[in-house]
PDB file of N, CA and C in Angstrom:
ATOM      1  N   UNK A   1     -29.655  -0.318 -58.359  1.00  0.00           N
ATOM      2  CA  UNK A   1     -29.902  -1.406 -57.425  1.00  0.00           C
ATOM      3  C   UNK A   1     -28.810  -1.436 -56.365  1.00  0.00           C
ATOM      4  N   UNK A   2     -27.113  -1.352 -57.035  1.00  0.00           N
ATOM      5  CA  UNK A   2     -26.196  -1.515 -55.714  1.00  0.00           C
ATOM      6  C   UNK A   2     -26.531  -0.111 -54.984  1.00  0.00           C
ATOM      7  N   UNK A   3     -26.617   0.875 -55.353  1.00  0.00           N
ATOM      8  CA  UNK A   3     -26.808   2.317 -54.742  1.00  0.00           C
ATOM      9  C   UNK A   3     -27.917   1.630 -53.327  1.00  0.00           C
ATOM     10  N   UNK A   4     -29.109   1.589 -54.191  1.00  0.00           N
ATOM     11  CA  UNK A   4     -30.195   1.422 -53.197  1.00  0.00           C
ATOM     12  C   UNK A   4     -29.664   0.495 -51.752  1.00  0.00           C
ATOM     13  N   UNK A   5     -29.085  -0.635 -52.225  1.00  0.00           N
ATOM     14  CA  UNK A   5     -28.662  -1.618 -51.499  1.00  0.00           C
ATOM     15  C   UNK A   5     -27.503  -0.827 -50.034  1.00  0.00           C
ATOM     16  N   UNK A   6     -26.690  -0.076 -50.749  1.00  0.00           N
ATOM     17  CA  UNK A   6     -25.166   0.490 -50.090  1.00  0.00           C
ATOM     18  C   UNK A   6     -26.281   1.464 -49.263  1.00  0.00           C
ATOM     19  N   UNK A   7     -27.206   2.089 -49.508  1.00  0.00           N
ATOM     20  CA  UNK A   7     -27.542   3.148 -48.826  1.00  0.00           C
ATOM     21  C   UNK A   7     -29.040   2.531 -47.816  1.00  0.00           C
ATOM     22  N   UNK A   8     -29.581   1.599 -47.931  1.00  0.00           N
ATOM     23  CA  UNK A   8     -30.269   0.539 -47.065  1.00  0.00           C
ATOM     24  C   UNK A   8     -29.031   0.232 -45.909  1.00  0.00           C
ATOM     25  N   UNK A   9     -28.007  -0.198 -46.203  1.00  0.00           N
ATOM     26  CA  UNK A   9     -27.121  -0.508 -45.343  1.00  0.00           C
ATOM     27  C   UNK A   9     -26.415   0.278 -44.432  1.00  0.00           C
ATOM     28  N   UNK A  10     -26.082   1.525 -45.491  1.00  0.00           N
ATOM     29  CA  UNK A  10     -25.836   2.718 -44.423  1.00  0.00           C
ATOM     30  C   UNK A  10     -26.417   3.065 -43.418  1.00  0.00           C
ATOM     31  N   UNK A  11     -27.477   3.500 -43.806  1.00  0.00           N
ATOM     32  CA  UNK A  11     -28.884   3.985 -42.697  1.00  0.00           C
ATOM     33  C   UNK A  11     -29.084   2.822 -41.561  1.00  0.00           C
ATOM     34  N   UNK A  12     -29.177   1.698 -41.993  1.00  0.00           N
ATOM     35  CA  UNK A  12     -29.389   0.566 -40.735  1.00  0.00           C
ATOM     36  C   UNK A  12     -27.910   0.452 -39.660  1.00  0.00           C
ATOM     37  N   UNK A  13     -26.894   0.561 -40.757  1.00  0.00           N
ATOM     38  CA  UNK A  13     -25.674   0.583 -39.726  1.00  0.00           C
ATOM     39  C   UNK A  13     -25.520   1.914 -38.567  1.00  0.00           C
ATOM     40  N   UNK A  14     -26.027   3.209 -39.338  1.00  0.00           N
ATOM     41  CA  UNK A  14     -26.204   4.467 -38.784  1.00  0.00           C
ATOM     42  C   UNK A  14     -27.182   4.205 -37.295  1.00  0.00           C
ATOM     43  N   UNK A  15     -28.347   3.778 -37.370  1.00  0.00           N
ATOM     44  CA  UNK A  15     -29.358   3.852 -36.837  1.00  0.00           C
ATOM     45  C   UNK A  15     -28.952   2.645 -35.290  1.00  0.00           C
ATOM     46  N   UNK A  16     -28.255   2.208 -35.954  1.00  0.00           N
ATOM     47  CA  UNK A  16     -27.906   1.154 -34.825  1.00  0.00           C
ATOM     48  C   UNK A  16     -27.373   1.616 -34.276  1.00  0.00           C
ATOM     49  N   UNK A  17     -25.832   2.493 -34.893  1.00  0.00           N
ATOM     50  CA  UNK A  17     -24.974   3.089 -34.162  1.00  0.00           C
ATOM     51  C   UNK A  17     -25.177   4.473 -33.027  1.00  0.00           C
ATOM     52  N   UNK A  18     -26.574   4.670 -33.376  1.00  0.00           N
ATOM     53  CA  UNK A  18     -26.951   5.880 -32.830  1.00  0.00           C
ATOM     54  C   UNK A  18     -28.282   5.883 -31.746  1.00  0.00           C
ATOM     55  N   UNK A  19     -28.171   4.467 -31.945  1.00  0.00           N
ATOM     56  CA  UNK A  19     -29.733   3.895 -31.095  1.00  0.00           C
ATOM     57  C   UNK A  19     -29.528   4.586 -29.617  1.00  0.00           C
ATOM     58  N   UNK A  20     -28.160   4.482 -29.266  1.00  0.00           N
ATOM     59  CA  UNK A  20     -27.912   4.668 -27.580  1.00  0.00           C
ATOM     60  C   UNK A  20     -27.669   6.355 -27.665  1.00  0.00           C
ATOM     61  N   UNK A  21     -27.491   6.854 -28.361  1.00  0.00           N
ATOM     62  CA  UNK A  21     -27.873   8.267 -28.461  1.00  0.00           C
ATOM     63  C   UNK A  21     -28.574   9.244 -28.205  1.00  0.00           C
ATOM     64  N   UNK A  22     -28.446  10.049 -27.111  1.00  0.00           N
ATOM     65  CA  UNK A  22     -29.484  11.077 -26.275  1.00  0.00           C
ATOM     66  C   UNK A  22     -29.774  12.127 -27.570  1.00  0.00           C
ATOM     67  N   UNK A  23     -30.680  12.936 -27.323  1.00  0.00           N
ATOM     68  CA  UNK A  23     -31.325  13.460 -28.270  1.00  0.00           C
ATOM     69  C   UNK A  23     -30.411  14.789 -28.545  1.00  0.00           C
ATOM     70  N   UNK A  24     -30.192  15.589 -30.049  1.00  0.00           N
ATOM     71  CA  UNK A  24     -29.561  16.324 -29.829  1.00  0.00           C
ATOM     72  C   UNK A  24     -29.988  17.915 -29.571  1.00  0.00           C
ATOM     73  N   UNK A  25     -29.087  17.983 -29.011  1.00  0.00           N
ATOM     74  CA  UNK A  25     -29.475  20.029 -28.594  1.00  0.00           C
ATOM     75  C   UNK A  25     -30.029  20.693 -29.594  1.00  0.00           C
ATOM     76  N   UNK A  26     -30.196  22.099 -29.295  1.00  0.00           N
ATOM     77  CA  UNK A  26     -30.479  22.669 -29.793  1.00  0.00           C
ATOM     78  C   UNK A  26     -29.127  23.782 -30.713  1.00  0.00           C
ATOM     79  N   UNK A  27     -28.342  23.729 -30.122  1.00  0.00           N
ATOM     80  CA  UNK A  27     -27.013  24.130 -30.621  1.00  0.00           C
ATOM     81  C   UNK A  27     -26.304  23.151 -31.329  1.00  0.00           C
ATOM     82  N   UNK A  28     -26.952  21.619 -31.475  1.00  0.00           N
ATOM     83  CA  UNK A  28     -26.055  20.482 -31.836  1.00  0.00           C
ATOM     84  C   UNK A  28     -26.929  20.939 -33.535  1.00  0.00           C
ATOM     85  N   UNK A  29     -28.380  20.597 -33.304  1.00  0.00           N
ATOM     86  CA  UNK A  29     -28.710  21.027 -34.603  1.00  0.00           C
ATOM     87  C   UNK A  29     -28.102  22.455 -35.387  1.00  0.00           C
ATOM     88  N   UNK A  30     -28.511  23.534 -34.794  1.00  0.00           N
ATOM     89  CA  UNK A  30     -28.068  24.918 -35.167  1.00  0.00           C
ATOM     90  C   UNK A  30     -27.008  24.327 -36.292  1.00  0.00           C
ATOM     91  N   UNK A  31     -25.705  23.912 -35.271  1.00  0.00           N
ATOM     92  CA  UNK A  31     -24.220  23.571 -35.886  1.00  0.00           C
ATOM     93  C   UNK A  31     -23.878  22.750 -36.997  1.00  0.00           C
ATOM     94  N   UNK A  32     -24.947  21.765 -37.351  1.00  0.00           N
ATOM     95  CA  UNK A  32     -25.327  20.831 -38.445  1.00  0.00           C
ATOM     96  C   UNK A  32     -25.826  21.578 -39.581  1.00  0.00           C
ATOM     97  N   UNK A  33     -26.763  22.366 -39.171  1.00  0.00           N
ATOM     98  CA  UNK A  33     -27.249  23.355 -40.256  1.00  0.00           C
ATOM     99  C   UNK A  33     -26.452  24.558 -41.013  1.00  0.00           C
ATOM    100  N   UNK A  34     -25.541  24.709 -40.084  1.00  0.00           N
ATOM    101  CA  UNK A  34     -24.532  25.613 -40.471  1.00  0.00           C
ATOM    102  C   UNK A  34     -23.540  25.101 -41.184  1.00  0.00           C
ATOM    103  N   UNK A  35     -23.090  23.765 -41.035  1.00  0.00           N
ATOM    104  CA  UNK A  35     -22.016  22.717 -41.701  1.00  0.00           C
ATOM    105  C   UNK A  35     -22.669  22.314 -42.700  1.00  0.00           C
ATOM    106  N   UNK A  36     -24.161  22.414 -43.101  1.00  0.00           N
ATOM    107  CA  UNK A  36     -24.950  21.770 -44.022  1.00  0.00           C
ATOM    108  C   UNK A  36     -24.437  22.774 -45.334  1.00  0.00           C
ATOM    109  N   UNK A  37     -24.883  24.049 -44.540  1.00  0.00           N
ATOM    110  CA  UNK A  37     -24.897  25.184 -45.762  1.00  0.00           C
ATOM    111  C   UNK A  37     -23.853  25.450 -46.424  1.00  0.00           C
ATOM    112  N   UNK A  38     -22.399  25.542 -45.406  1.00  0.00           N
ATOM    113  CA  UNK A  38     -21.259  25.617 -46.459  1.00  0.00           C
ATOM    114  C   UNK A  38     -21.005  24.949 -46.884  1.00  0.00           C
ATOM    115  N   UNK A  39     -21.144  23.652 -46.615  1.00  0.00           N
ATOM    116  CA  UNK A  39     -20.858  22.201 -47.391  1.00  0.00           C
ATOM    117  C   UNK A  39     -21.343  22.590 -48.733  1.00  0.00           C
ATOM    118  N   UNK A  40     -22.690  23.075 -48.924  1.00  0.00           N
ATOM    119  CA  UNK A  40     -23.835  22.732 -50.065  1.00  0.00           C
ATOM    120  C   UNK A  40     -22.899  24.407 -50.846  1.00  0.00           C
ATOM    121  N   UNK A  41     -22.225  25.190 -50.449  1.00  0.00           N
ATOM    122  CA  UNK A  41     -22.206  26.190 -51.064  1.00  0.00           C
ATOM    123  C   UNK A  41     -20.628  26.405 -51.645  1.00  0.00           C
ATOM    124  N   UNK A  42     -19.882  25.104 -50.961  1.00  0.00           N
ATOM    125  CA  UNK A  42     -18.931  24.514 -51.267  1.00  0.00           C
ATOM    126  C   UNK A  42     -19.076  24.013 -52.802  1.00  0.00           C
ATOM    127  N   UNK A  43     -20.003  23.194 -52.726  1.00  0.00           N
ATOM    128  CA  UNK A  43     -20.340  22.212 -53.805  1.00  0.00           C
ATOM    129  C   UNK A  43     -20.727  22.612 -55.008  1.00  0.00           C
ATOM    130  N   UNK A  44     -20.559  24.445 -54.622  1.00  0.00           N
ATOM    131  CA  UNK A  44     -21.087  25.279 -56.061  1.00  0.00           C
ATOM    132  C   UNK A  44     -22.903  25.375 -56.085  1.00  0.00           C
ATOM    133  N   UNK A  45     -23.765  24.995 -55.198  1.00  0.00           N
ATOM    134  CA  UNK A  45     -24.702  25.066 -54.523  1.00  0.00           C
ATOM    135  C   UNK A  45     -25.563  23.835 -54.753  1.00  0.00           C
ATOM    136  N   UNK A  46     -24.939  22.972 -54.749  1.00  0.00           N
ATOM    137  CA  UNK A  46     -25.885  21.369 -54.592  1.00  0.00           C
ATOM    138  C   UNK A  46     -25.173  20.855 -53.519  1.00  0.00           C
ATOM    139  N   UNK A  47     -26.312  20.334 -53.301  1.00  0.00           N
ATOM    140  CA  UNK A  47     -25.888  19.599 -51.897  1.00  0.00           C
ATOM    141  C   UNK A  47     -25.494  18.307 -52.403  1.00  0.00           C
ATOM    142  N   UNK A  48     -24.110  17.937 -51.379  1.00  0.00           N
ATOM    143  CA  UNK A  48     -23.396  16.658 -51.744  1.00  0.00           C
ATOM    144  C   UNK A  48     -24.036  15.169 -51.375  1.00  0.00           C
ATOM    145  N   UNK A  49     -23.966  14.418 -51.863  1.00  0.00           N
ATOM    146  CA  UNK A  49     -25.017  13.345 -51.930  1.00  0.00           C
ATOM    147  C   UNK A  49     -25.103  12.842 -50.311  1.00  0.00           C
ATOM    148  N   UNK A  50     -23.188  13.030 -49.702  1.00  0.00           N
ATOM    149  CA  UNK A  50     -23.790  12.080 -48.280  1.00  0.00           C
ATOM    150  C   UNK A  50     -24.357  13.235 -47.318  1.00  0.00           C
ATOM    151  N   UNK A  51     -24.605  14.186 -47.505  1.00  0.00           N
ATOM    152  CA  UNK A  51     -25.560  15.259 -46.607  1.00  0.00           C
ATOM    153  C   UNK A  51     -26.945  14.817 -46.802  1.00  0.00           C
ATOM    154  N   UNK A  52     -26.972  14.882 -48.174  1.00  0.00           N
ATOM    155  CA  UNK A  52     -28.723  14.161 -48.379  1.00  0.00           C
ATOM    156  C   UNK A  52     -29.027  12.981 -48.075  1.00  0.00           C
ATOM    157  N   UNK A  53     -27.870  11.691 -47.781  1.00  0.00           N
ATOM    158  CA  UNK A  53     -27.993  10.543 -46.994  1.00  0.00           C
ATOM    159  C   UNK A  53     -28.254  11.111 -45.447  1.00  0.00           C
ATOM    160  N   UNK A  54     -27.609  11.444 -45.328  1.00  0.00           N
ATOM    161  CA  UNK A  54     -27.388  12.038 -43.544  1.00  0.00           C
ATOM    162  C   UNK A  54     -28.809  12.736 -43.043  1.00  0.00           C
ATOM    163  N   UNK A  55     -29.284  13.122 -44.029  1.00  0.00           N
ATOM    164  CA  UNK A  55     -30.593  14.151 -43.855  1.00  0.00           C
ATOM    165  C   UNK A  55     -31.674  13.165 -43.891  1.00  0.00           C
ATOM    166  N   UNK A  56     -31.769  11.927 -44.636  1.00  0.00           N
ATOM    167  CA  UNK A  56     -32.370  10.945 -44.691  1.00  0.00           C
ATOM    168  C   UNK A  56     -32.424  10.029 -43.732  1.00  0.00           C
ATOM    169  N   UNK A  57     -30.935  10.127 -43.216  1.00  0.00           N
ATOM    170  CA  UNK A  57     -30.986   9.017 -41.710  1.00  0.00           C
ATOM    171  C   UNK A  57     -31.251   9.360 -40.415  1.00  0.00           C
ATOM    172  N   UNK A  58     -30.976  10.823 -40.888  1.00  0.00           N
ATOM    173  CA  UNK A  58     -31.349  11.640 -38.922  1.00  0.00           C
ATOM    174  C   UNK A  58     -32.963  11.923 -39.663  1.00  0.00           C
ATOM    175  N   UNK A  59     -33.647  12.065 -40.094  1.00  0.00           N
ATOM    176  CA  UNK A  59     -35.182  11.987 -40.480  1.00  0.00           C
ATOM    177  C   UNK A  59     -35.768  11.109 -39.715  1.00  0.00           C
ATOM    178  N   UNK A  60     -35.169   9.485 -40.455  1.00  0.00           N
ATOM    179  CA  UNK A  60     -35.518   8.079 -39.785  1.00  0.00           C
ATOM    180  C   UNK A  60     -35.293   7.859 -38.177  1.00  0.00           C
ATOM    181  N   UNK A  61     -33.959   8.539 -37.965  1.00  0.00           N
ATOM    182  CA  UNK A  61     -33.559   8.565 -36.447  1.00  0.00           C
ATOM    183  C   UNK A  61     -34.841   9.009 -35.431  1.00  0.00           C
ATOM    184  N   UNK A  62     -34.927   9.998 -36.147  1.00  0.00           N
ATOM    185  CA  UNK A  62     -36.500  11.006 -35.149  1.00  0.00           C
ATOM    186  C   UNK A  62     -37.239   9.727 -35.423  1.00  0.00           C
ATOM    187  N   UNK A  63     -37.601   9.638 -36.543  1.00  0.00           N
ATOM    188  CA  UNK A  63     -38.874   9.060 -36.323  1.00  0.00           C
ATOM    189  C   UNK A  63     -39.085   7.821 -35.463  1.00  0.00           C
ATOM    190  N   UNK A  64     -37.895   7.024 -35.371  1.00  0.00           N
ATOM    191  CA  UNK A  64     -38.098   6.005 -34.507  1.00  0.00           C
ATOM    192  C   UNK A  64     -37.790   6.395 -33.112  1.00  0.00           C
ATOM    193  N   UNK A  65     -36.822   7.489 -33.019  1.00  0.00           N
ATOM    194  CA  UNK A  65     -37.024   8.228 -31.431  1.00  0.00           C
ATOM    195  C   UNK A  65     -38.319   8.338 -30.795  1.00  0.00           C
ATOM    196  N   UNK A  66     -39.028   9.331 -31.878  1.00  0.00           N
ATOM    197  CA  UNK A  66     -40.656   9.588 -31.654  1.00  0.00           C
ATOM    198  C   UNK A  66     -41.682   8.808 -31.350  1.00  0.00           C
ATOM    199  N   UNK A  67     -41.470   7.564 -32.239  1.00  0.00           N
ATOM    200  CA  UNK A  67     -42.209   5.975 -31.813  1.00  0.00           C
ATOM    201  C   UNK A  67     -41.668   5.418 -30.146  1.00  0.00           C
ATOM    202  N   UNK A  68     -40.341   5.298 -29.775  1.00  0.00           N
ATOM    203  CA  UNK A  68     -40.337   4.570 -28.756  1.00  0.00           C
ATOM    204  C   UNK A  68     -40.704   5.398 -27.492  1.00  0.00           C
ATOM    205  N   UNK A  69     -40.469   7.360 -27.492  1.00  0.00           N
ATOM    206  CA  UNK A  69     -40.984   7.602 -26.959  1.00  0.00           C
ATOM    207  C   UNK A  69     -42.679   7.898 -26.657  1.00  0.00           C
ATOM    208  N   UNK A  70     -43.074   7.609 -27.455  1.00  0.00           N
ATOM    209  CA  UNK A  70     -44.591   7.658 -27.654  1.00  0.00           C
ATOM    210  C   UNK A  70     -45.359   6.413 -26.828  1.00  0.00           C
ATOM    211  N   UNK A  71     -44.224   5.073 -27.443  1.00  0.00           N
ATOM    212  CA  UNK A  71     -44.813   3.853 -26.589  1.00  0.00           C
ATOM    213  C   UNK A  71     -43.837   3.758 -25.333  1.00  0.00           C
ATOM    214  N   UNK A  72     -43.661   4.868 -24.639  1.00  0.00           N
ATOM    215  CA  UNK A  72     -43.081   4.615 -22.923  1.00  0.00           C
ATOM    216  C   UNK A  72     -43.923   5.736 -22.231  1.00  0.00           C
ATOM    217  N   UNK A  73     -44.977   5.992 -23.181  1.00  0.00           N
ATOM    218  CA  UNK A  73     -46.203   6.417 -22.521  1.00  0.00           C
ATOM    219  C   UNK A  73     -46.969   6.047 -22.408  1.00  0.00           C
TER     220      UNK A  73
END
């Protein structure tokens, strides 16, 4: 329950913080994916829990990117 709660909060604090945020490159992703992998291969090959938060909040990020640009059409 506190997990669920701490990580509801994360993501909304994230999402806010990133609302004014231009979309990222294509080299911005690349570079994420590349920081993803050694991270995860760091970890002895699981991925560390706040990557899989992070992967969860830039998910949500698009998707509400995708919505507001959809309705400014």
């Amino acid at each position: 329950m506190m997990r669920t709660t701490l990580l509801a909060g994360l993501a909304g604090a994230t999402l806010l913080g990133t609302a004014g945020c231009d979309h990222q490159g294509p080299a911005e992703r690349a570079g994420e994916k590349v920081d993803h992998t050694v991270d995860t291969i760091k970890n002895g090959g699981h991925e560390p829990v706040g990557d899989s938060i992070k992967d969860d909040i830039n998910k949500a990020r698009d998707k509400v990117e995708d919505k507001v640009d959809d309705a400014k059409k």
